[in-house]
Protein backbone atom coordinates (compact mmCIF):
# COMPACT_ATOMS: atom_id res chain seq x y z
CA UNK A 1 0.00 0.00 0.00
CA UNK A 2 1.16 3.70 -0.88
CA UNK A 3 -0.12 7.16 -0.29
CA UNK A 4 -1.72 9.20 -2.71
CA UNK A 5 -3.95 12.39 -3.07
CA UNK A 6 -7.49 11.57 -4.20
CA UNK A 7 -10.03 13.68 -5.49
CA UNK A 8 -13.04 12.34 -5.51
CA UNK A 9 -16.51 13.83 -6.36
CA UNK A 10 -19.92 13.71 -4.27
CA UNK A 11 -22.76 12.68 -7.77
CA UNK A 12 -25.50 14.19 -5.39
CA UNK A 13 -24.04 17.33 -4.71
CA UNK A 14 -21.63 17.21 -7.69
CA UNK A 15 -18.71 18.86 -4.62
CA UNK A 16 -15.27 17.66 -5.01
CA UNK A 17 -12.81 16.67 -2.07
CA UNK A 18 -9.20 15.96 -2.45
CA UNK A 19 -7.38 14.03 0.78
CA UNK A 20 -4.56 11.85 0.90
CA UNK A 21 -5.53 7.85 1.06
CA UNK A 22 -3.75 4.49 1.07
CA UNK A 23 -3.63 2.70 -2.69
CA UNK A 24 -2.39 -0.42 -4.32
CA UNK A 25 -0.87 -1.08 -7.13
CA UNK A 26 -3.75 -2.57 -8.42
CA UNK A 27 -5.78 0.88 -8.12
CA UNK A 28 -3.16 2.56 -10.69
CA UNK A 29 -4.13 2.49 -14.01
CA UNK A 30 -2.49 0.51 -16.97
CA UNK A 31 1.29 1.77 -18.18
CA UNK A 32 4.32 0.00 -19.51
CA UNK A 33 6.57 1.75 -16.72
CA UNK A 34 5.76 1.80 -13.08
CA UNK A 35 7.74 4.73 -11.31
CA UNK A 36 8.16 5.00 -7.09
CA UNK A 37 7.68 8.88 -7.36
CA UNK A 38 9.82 10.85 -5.12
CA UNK A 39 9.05 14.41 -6.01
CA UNK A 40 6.20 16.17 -7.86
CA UNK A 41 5.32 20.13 -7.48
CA UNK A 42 2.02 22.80 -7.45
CA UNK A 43 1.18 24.44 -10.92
CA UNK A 44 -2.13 25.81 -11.93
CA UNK A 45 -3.49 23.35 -13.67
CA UNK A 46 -3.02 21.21 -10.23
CA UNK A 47 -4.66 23.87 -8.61
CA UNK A 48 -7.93 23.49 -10.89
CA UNK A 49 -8.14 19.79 -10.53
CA UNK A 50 -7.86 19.62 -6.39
CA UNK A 51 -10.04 22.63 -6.07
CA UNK A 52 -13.42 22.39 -5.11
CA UNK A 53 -15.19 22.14 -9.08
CA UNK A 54 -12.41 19.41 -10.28
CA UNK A 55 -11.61 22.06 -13.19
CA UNK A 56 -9.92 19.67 -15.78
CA UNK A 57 -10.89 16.25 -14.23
CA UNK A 58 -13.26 14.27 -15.98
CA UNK A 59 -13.23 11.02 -14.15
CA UNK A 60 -13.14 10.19 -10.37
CA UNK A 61 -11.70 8.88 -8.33
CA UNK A 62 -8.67 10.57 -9.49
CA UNK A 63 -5.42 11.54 -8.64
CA UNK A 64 -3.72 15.10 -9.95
CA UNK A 65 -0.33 16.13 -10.41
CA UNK A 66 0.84 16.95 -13.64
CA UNK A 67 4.37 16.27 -13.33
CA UNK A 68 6.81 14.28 -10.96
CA UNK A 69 10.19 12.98 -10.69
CA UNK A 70 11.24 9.48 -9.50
CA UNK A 71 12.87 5.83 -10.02
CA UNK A 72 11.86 3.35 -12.52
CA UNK A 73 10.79 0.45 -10.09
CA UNK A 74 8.95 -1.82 -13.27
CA UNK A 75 9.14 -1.51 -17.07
CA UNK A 76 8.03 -3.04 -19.90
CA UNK A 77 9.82 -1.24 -22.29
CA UNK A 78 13.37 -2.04 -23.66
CA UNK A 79 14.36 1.63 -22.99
CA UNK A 80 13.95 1.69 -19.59
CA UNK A 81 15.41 -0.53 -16.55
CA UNK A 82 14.51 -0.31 -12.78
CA UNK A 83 16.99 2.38 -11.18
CA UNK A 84 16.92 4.69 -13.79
CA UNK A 85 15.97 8.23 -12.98
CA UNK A 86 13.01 9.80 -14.96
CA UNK A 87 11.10 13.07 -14.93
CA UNK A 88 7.65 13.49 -16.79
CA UNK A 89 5.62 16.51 -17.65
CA UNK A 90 2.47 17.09 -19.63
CA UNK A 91 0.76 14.21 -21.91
CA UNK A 92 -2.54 15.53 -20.04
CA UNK A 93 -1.08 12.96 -17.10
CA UNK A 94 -3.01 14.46 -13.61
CA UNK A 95 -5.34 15.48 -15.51
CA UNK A 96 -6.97 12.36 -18.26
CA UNK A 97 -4.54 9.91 -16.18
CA UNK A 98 -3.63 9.95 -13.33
CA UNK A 99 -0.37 11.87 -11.62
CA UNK A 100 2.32 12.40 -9.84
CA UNK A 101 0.72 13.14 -6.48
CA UNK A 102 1.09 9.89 -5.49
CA UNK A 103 4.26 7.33 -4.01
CA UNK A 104 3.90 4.83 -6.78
CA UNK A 105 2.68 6.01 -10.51
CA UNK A 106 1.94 3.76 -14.03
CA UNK A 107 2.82 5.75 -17.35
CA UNK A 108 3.56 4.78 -20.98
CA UNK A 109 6.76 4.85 -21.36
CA UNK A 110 6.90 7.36 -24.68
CA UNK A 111 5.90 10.00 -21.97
CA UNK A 112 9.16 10.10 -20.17
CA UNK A 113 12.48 11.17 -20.31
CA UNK A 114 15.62 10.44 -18.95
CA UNK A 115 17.02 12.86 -16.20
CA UNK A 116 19.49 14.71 -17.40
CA UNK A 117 23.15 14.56 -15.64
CA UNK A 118 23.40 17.74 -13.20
CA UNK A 119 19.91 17.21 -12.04
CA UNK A 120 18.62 15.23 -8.78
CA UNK A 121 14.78 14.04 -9.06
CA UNK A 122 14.50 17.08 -6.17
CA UNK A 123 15.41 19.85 -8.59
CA UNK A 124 13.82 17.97 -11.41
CA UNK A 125 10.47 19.08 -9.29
CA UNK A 126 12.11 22.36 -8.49
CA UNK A 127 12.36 23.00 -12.36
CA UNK A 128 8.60 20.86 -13.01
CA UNK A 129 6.33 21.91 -15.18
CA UNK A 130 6.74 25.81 -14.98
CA UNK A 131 10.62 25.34 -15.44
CA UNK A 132 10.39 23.11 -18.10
CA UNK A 133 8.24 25.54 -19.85
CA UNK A 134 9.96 28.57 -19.37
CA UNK A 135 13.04 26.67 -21.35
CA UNK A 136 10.83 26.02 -24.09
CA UNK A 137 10.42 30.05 -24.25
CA UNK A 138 13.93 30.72 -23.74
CA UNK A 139 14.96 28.41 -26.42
CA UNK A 140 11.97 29.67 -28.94
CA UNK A 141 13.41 33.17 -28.46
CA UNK A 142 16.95 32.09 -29.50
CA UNK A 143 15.37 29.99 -32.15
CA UNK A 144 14.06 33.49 -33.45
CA UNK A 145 16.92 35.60 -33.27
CA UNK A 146 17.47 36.67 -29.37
CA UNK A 147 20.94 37.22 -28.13
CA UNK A 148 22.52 39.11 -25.33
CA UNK A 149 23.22 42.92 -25.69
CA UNK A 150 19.99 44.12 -27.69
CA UNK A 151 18.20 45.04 -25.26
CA UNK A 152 16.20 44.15 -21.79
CA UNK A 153 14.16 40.73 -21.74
CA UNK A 154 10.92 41.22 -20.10
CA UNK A 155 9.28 38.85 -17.98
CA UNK A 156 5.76 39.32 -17.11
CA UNK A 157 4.19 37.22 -13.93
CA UNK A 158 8.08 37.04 -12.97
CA UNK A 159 7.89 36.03 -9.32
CA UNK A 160 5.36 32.55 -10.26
CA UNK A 161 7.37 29.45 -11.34
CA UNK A 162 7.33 30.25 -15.00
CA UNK A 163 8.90 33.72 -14.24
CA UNK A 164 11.14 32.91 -11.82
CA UNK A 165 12.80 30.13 -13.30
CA UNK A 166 12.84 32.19 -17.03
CA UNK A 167 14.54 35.44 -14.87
CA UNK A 168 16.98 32.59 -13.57
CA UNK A 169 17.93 31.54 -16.66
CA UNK A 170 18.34 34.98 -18.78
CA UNK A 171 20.25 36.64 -16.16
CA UNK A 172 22.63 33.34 -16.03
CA UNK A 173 22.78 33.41 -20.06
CA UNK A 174 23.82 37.21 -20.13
CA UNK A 175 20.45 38.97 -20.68
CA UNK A 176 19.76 42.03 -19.40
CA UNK A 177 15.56 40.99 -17.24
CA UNK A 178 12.98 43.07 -16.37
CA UNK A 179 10.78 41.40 -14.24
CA UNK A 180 6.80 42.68 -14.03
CA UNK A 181 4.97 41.59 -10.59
CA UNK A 182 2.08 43.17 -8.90
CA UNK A 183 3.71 42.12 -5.88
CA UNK A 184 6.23 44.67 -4.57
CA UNK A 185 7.25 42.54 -1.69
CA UNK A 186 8.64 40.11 -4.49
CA UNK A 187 11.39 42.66 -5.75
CA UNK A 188 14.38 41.39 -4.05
CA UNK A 189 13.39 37.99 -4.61
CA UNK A 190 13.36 38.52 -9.02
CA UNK A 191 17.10 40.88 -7.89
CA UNK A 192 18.16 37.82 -6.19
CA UNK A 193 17.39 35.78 -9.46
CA UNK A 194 19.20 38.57 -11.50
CA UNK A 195 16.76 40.63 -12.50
CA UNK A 196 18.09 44.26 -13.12
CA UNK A 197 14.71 45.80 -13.24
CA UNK A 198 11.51 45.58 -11.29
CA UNK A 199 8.09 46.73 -13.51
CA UNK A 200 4.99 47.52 -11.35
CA UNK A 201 2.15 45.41 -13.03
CA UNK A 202 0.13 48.47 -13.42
CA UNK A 203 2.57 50.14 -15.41
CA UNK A 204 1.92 47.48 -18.29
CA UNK A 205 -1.69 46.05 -17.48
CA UNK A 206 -4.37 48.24 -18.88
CA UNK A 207 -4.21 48.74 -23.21
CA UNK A 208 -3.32 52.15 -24.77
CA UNK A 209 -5.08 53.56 -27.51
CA UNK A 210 -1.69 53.50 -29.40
CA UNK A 211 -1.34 50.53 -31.16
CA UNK A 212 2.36 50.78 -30.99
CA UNK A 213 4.73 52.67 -28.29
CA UNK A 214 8.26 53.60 -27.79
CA UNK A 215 10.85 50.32 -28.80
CA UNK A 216 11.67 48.63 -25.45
CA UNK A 217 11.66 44.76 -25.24
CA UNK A 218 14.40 43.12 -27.41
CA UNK A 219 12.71 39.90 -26.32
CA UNK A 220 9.40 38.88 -23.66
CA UNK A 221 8.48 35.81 -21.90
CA UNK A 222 4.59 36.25 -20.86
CA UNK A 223 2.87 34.42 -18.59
CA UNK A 224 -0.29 36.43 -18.20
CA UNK A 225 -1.99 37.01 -21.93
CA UNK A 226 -5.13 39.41 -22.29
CA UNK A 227 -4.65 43.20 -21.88
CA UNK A 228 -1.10 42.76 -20.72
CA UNK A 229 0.46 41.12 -23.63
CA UNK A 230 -1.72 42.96 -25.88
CA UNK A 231 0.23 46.39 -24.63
CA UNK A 232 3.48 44.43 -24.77
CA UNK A 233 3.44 44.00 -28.44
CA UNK A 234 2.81 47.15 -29.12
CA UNK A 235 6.77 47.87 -27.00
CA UNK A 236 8.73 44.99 -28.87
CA UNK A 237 11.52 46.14 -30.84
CA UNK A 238 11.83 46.01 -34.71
CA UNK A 239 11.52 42.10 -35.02
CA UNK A 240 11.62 41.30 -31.64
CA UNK A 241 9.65 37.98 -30.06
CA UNK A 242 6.95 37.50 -27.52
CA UNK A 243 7.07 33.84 -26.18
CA UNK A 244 3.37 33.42 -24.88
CA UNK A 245 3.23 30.55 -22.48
CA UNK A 246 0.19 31.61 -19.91
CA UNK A 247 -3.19 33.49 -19.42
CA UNK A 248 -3.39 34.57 -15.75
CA UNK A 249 -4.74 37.57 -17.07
CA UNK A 250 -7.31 36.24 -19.34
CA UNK A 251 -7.70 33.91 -22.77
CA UNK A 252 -9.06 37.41 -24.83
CA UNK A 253 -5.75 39.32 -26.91
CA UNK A 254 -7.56 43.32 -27.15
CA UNK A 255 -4.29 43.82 -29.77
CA UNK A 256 -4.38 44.89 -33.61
CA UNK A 257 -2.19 43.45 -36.17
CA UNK A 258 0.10 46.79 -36.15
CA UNK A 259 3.11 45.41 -34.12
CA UNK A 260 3.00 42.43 -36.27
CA UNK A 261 2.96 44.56 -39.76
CA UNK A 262 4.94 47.80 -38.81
CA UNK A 263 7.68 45.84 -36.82
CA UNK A 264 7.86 42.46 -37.77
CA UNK A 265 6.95 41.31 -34.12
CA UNK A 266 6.42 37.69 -33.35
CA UNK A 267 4.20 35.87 -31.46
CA UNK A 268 5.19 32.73 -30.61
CA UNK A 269 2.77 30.14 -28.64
CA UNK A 270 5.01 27.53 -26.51
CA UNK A 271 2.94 24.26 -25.62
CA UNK A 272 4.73 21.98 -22.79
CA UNK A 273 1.95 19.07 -22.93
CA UNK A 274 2.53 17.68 -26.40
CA UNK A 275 6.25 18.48 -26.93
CA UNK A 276 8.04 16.40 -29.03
CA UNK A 277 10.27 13.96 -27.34
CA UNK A 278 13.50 15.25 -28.79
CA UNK A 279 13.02 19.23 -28.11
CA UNK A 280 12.45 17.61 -24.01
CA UNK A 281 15.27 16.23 -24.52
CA UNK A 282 16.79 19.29 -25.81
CA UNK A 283 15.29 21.30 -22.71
CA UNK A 284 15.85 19.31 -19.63
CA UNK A 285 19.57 19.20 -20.98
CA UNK A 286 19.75 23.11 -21.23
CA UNK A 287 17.76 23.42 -18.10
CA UNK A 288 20.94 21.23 -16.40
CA UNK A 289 23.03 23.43 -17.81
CA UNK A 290 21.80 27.02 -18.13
CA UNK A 291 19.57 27.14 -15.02
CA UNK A 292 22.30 28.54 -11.97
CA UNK A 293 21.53 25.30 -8.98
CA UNK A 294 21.62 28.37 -6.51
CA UNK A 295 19.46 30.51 -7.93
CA UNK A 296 17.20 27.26 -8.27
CA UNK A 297 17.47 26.87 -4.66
CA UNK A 298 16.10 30.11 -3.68
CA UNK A 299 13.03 29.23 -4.80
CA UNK A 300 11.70 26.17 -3.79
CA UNK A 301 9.37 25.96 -1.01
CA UNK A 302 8.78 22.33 0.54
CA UNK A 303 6.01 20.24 0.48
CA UNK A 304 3.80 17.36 1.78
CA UNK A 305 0.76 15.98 0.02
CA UNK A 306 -1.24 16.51 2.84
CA UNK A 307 -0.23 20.59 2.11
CA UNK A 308 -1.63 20.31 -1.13
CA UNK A 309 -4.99 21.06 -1.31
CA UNK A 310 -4.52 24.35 0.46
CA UNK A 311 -1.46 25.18 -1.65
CA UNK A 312 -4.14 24.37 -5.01
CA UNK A 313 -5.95 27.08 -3.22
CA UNK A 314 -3.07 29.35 -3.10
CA UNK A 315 -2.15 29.05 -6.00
CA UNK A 316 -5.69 29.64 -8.06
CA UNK A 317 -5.55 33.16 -6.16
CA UNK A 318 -2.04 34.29 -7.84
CA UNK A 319 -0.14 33.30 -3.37
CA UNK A 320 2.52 30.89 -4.62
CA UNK A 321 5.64 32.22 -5.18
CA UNK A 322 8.36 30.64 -6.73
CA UNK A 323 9.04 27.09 -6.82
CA UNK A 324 6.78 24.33 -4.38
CA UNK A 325 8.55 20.99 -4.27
CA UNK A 326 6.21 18.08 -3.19
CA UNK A 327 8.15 15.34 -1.35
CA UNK A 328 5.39 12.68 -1.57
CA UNK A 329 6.94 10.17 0.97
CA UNK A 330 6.93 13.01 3.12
């Protein structure tokens, strides 16, 4: 028997309630691996499918987490042995199948890959999700032309796991990051990450009439969408790149096509789920190499599973900040 975190819904009252509960093996569902999970971590998506409406589940009992780092205890498949150290995000796992919040997990095999060297299963979780992602938008902004020295990188939702961990990596790479937050107290935390300049959410949140402003960004990592990246794209340098990898501020884009026409701004969309094995690959190497360990550090905050469903709370209301490592034998 293991521990897990279960959500399970009420069909009278159609109420959700998530609380940790013994399993077997013979609970998990079918996979050609069986991992002993050691770590997982808190993103939003978790947050919608512990809270009280199940956001994204579809079928209970279930158990959430939509990434998690552990040891290969049972495999099936030629390309993995017991011992071997995996990590897995996306492939809708935590939210169709079940996840990593949870001591003992079943997965195909295609969705996971290989820790990289440099990385324990700890920081794996410390990176998760969120890191993993804001990799993918580092890389995509290379892919299109970013270097160091043309100008400030800004981050928008900076002090949340996508932001920190892209700050993190800029600053490390040479970049010059400004860091938006609408929490002031989180200022030395983004200068501790190396960002160089701190912009006051309202100062960017609301649209302009202007459909274009003075040249500022030589590069932007958003996490927030709707009015925010709409006046963003409006202050992106001559060819510049947006990497749009969130919507805390809303699914709607209030923009016009001018940025796109005038100055050749991109907009590039960066999906973690579905990501082709190789480009993982190709991140969770870069991620062991281009992501400071320190600076990594600084931002984790530790975990149990019985924390969880307050921290799916927290989180939901924008009160997570950094990185939350779940150590589910905790």
């Amino acid at each position: 028997m293991f521990n897990a975190l279960v959500v399970d819904k009420d069909e009278e009252s159609g109420k959700t309630q998530a609380a940790v509960k013994q399993l077997s093996l013979a609970d998990l569902p079918e996979g050609e691996v069986t991992v002993a999970v050691e770590y997982s971590t808190v993103n939003y998506k978790d947050g919608l499918c512990i809270g009280p409406g199940g956001g994204l589940v579809r079928k209970y009992p279930h158990v959430p987490g939509i990434d998690f780092a552990g040891t290969v205890e049972a495999s099936s498949d030629a390309r993995y042995q017991p011992g071997d150290k995996v990590v897995l995000t996306g492939w809708r796992v935590g939210e169709a199948h079940w996840g990593g919040y949870s001591q003992k997990a079943n997965v195909r095999a295609d969705w996971l890959v290989p820790l990289p060297e440099g990385l324990d299963t700890r920081r794996a979780m410390a990176v998760g999700t969120a890191g993993f992602t804001a990799m993918l938008a580092v890389m995509a902004l290379e892919d299109h032309g970013l270097t160091p020295g043309h100008g400030p990188v800004l981050v928008t939702g900076a002090a949340g796991g996508v932001g920190s961990v892209a700050t993190a990596i800029l600053a490390h790479l040479g970049y010059e990051v400004a860091g938006v937050t609408g929490r002031p107290e989180t200022a030395d935390y983004l200068k501790s990450l190396g960002a160089t300049q701190i912009v006051a959410r309202e100062e960017i949140n609301e649209t302009v009439k202007r459909p274009l402003e003075s040249e500022t960004w030589a590069g932007c990592v958003d996490a927030v969408g709707g009015a925010m990246l709409a006046r963003v794209l409006g202050q992106m340098k001559y060819g510049a790149s947006v990497a749009s990898v969130g919507l805390a501020g809303g699914a709607g884009l209030p923009a016009t096509v001018i940025p796109f026409l005038l100055r050749g701004v991109n907009l590039l969309g960066i999906d973690s789920v579905m990501q082709p094995y190789d480009n993982r690959v190709r991140a969770w190497e870069r991620i062991a190499r281009d992501l400071p360990m320190d600076k990594l550090e600084a931002m984790i905050q530790p975990a149990t599973l019985s924390d969880l469903p307050q921290l799916g709370a927290d989180i939901l209301k924008g009160q997570v900040k950094g990185r939350v490592v779940v150590d589910v034998n905790a």
